[in-house]
Protein backbone atom coordinates (compact mmCIF):
# COMPACT_ATOMS: atom_id res chain seq x y z
CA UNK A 1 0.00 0.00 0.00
CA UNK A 2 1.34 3.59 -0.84
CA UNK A 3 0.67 6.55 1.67
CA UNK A 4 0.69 9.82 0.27
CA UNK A 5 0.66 13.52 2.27
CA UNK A 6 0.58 17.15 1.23
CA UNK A 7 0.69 19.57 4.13
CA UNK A 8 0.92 23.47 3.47
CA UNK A 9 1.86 26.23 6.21
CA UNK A 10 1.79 29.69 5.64
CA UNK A 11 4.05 32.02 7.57
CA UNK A 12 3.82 35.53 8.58
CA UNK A 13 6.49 36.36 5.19
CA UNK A 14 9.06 34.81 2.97
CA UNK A 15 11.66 35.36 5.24
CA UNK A 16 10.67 32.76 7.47
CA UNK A 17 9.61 30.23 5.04
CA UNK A 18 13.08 30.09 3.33
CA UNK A 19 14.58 30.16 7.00
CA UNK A 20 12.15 27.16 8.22
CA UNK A 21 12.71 25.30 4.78
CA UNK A 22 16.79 25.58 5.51
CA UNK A 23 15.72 24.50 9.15
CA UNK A 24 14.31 21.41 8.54
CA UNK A 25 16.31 20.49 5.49
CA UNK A 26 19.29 18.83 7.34
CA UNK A 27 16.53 16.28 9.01
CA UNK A 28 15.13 15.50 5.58
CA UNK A 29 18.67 13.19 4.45
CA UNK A 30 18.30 9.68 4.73
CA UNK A 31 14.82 9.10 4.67
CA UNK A 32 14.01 5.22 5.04
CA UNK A 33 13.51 3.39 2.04
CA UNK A 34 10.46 4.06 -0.12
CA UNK A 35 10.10 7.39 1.34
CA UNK A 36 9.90 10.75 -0.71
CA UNK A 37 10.15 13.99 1.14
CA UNK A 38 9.69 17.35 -1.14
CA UNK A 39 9.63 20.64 0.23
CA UNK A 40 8.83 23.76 -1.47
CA UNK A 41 9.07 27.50 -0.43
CA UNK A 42 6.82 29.60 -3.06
CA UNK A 43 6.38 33.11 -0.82
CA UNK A 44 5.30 32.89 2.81
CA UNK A 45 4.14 29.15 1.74
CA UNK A 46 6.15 26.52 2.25
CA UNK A 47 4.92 22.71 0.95
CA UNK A 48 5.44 19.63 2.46
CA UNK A 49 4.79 16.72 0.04
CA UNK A 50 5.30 12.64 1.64
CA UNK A 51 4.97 9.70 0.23
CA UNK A 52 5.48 6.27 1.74
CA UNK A 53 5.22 2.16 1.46
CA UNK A 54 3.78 2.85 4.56
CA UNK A 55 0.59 4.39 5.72
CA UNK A 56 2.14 4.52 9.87
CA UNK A 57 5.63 5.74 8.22
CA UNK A 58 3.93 8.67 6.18
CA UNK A 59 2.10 9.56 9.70
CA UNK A 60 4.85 9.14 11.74
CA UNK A 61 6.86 11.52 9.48
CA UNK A 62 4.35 14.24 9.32
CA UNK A 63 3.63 14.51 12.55
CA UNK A 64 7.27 14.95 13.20
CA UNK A 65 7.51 18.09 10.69
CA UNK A 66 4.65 19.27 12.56
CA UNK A 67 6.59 18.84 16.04
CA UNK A 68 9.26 20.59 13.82
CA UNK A 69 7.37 23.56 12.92
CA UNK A 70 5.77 24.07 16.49
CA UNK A 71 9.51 23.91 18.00
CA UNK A 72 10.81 26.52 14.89
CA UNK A 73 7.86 29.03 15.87
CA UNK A 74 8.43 29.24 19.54
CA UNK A 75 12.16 29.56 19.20
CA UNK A 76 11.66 32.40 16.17
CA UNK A 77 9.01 34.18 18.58
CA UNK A 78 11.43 33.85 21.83
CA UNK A 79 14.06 35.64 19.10
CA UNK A 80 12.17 38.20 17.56
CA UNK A 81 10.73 39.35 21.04
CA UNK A 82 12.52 41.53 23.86
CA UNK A 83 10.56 40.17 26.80
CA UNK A 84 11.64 36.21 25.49
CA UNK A 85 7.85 35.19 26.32
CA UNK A 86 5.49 33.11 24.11
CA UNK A 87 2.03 32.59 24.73
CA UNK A 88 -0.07 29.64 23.54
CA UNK A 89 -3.29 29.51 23.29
């Protein structure tokens, strides 16, 4: 069975989708076999694109980029801001 994922986030400007796209590139090397990983900056968009042998590999592997993206924002908020504080909501 082949597993197949598109995920797109939009950022606040280009900027930070070039800077998230060269932040996550180093993880995306040596994927497991039958894995393909594309990633795409077009503006403030950047697109994730998965495909997998396996449906729990594909899942696994998104929800990691996800984790990713989560841990990028907090650390670009706690750098862009004075008082170092983010707030979830």
């Amino acid at each position: 069975m082949k597993a197949q994922a598109a995920l797109t986030v939009l950022l606040s400007g280009a900027h930070e989708g070039k800077s998230l796209a060269g932040v996550l590139a180093p993880d995306n090397e040596g994927l497991p076999r039958g894995m393909l990983l594309n990633v795409s900056a077009r503006g403030r968009a950047l697109e994730f694109e998965v495909s997998s042998g396996s449906p729990s590999a594909l899942l696994s592997t998104v929800l990691a980029i996800l984790r990713d993206i989560i841990l990028f924002q907090e650390v670009w908020l706690l750098s862009s801001q004075r008082g170092g504080r983010v707030q979830r909501d």
